[in-house]
Protein backbone atom coordinates (compact mmCIF):
# COMPACT_ATOMS: atom_id res chain seq x y z
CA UNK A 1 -25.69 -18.20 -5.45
CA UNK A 2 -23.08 -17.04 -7.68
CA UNK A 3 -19.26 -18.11 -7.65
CA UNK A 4 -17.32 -20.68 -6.00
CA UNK A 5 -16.90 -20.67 -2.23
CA UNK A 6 -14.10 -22.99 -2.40
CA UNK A 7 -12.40 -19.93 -4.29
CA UNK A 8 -12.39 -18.32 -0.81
CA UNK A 9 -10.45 -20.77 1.11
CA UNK A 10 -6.77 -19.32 2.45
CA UNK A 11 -3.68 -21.56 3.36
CA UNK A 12 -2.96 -18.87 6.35
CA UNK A 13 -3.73 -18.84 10.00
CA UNK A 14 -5.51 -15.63 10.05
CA UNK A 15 -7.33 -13.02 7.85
CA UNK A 16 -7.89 -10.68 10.93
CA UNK A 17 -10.99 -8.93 8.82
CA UNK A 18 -11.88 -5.28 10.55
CA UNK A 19 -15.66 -3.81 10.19
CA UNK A 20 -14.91 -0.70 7.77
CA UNK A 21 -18.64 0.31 7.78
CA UNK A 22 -21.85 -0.42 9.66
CA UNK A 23 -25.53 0.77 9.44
CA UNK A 24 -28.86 0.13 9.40
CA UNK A 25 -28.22 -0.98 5.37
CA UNK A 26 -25.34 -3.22 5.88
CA UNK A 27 -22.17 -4.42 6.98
CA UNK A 28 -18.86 -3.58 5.31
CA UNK A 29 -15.79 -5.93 6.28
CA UNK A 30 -11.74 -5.69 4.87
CA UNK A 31 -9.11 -7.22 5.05
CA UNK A 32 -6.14 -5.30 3.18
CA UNK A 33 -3.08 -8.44 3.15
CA UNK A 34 -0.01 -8.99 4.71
CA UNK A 35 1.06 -5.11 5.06
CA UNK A 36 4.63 -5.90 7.09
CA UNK A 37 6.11 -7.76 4.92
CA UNK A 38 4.79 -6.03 1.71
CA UNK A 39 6.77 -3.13 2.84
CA UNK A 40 9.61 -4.66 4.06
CA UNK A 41 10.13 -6.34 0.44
CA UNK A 42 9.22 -2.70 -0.86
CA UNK A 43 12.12 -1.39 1.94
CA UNK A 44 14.85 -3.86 0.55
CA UNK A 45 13.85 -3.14 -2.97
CA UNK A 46 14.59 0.73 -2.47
CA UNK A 47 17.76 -0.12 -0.89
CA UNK A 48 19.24 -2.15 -3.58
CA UNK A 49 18.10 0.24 -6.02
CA UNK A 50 20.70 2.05 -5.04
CA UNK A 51 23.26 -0.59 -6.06
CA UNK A 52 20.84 -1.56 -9.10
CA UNK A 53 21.48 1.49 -10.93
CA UNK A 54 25.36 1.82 -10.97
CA UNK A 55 25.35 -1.97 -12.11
CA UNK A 56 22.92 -1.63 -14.81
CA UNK A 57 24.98 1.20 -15.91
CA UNK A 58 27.81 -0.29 -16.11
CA UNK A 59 26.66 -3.43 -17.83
CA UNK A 60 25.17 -0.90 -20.60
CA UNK A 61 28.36 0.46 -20.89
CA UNK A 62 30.92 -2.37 -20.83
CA UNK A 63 28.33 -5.60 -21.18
CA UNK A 64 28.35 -8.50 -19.57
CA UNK A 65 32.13 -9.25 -20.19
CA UNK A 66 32.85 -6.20 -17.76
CA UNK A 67 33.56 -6.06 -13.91
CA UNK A 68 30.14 -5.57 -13.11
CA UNK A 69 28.77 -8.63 -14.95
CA UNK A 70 29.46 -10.74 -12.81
CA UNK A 71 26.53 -8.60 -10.52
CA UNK A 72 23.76 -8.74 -12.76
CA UNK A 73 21.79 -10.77 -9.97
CA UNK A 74 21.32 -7.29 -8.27
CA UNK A 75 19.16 -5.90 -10.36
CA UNK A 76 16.89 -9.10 -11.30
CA UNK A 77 16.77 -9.36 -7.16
CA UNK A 78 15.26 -5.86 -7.30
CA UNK A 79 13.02 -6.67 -9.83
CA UNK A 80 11.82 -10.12 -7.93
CA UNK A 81 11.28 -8.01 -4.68
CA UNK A 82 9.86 -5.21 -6.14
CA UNK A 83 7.28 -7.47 -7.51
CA UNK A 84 6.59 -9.80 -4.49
CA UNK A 85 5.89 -5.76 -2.90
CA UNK A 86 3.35 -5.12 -5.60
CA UNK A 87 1.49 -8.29 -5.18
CA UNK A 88 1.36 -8.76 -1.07
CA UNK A 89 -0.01 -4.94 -1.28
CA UNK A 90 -2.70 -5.55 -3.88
CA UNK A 91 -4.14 -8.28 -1.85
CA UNK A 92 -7.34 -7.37 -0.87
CA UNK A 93 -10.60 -9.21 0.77
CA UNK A 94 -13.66 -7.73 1.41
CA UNK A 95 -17.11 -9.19 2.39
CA UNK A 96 -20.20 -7.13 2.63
CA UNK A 97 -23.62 -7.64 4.26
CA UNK A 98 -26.23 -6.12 2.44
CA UNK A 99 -29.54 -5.71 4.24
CA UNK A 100 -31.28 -3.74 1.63
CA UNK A 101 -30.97 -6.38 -1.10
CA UNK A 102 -30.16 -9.37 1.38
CA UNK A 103 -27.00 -10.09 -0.12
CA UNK A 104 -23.80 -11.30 1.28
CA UNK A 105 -21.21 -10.54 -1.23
CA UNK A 106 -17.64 -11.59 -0.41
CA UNK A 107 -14.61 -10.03 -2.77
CA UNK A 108 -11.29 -11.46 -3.27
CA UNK A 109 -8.63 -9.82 -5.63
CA UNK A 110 -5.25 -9.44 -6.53
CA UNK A 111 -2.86 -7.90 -9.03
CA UNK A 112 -3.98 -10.92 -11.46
CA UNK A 113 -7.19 -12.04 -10.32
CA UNK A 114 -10.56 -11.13 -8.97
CA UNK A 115 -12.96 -13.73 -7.59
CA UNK A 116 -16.51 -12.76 -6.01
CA UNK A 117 -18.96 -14.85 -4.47
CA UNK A 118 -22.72 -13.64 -4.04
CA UNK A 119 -25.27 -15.04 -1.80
CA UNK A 120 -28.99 -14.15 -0.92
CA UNK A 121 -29.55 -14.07 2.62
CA UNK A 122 -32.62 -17.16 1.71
CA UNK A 123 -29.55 -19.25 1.17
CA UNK A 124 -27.68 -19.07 4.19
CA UNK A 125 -28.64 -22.02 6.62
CA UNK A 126 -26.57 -20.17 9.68
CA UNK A 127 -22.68 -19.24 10.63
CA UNK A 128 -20.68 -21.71 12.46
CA UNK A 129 -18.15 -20.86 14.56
CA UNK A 130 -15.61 -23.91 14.35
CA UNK A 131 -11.96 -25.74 13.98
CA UNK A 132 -9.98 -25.09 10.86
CA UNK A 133 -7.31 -28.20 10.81
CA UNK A 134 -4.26 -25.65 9.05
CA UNK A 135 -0.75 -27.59 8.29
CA UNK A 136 2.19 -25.60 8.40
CA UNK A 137 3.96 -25.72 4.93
CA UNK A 138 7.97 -26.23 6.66
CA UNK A 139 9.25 -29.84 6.77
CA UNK A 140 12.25 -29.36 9.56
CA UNK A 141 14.70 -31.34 10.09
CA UNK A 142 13.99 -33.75 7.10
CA UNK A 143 10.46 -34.38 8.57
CA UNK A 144 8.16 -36.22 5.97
CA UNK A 145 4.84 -34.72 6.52
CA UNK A 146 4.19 -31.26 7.54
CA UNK A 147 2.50 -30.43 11.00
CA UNK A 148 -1.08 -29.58 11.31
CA UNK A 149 -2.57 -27.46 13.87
CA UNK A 150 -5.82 -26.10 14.82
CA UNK A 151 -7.38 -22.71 14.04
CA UNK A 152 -10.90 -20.73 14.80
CA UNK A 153 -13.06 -19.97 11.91
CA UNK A 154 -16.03 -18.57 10.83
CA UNK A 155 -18.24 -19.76 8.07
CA UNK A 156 -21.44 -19.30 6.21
CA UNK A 157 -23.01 -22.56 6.33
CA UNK A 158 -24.95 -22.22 2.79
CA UNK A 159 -28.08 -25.11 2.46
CA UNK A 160 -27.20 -26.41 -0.06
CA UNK A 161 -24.27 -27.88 2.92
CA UNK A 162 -21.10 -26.11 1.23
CA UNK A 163 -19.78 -23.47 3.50
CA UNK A 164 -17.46 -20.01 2.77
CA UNK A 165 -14.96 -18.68 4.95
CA UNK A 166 -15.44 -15.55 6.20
CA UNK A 167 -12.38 -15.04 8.56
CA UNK A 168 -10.02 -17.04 11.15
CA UNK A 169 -8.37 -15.42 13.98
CA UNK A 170 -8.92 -15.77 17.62
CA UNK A 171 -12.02 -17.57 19.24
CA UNK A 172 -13.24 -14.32 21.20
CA UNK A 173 -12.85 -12.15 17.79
CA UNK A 174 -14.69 -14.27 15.95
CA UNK A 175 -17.27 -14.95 18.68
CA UNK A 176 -17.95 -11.26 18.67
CA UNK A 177 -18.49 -10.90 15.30
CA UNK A 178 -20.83 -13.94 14.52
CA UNK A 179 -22.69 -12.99 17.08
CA UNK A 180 -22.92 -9.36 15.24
CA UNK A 181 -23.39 -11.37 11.72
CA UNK A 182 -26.06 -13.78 13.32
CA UNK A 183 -28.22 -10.59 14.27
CA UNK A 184 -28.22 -9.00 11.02
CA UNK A 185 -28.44 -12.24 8.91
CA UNK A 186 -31.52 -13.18 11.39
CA UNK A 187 -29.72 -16.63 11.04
CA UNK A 188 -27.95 -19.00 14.20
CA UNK A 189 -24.66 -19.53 15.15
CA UNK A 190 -23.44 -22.67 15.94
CA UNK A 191 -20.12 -23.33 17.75
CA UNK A 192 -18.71 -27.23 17.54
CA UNK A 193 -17.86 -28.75 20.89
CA UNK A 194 -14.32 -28.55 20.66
CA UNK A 195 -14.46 -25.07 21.18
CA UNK A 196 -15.13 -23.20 24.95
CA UNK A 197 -18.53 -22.27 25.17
């Protein structure tokens, strides 16, 4: 094995990974981030840009001392937004079954990191189909702790007993697709008992 599953871990709900490619060779699944609100930050971005450049205009021209100084916050809110826009859409997972070399590689990156796990199919005990225990990162109301609640997952259960997520989403999704991922890999799937069988 090379890399760190525990790099592969998410705080989210749901990955929602789609199959890109499948054939006799392999399996090909992505998963290309949080799309709405990538563009809706890239939306609001173009929108102040149109107040963004009379301001920064008239800052160059009359400084900070001017009318308009007091609305230098427009353009650093473009700037914030257009970055937050550039970083949701460069989000990118992708795992990928390999038959011919009997490899599962799984792909994370972003705009300032790229993190990739490889593992022979020899090292892959089975998939399990399980509970993910995800806690909700709002405190409301002046609540001390935040709220936990329960999520399907599939993972790789490696034998050396870590295990790598490969997505989270609804139970018949992911039932589906381990049972797709359990036929190639030639491996079981296990479901825990909390979930219907």
């Amino acid at each position: 094995m090379e890399g760190n599953p525990a790099q592969f871990e998410v705080i989210g709900s749901r990955l929602g990974l789609r199959i890109d490619a499948e054939d006799h060779e392999g399996i090909h699944l992505v998963w290309q981030g949080a799309r709405f609100p990538a563009f809706l930050c890239l939306g609001i971005a173009v929108v102040l840009l149109f107040l963004s450049l009379p301001i920064l205009e008239a800052i160059r021209q009359r400084g900070l001392a001017g009318p308009a100084g007091a609305l230098w916050y427009f353009p650093m809110m473009n700037l914030i937004l257009l970055g937050i826009s550039f970083f949701l859409l460069s989000l990118k997972r992708t795992i990928h079954f390999d038959h011919k070399q009997r490899l599962v590689v799984l792909h994370k990156r972003n705009i300032f990191r790229s993190n990739r796990l490889c593992v022979p199919y020899d090292e892959v005990a089975a998939l399990r189909l399980g509970i993910d225990q995800v806690y909700s990162g709002f405190a409301v109301a002046g609540s001390s702790a935040a709220e936990g609640y329960p999520v399907p997952s599939l993972r790789l259960v490696l034998k050396n007993g870590e295990t790598a997520l490969l997505d989270r989403g609804s139970f018949r999704r992911l039932q589906t697709l381990g049972k797709r991922l359990s036929g190639f890999l030639g491996k079981p799937l296990h479901t825990e008992e909390a979930l219907p069988q």
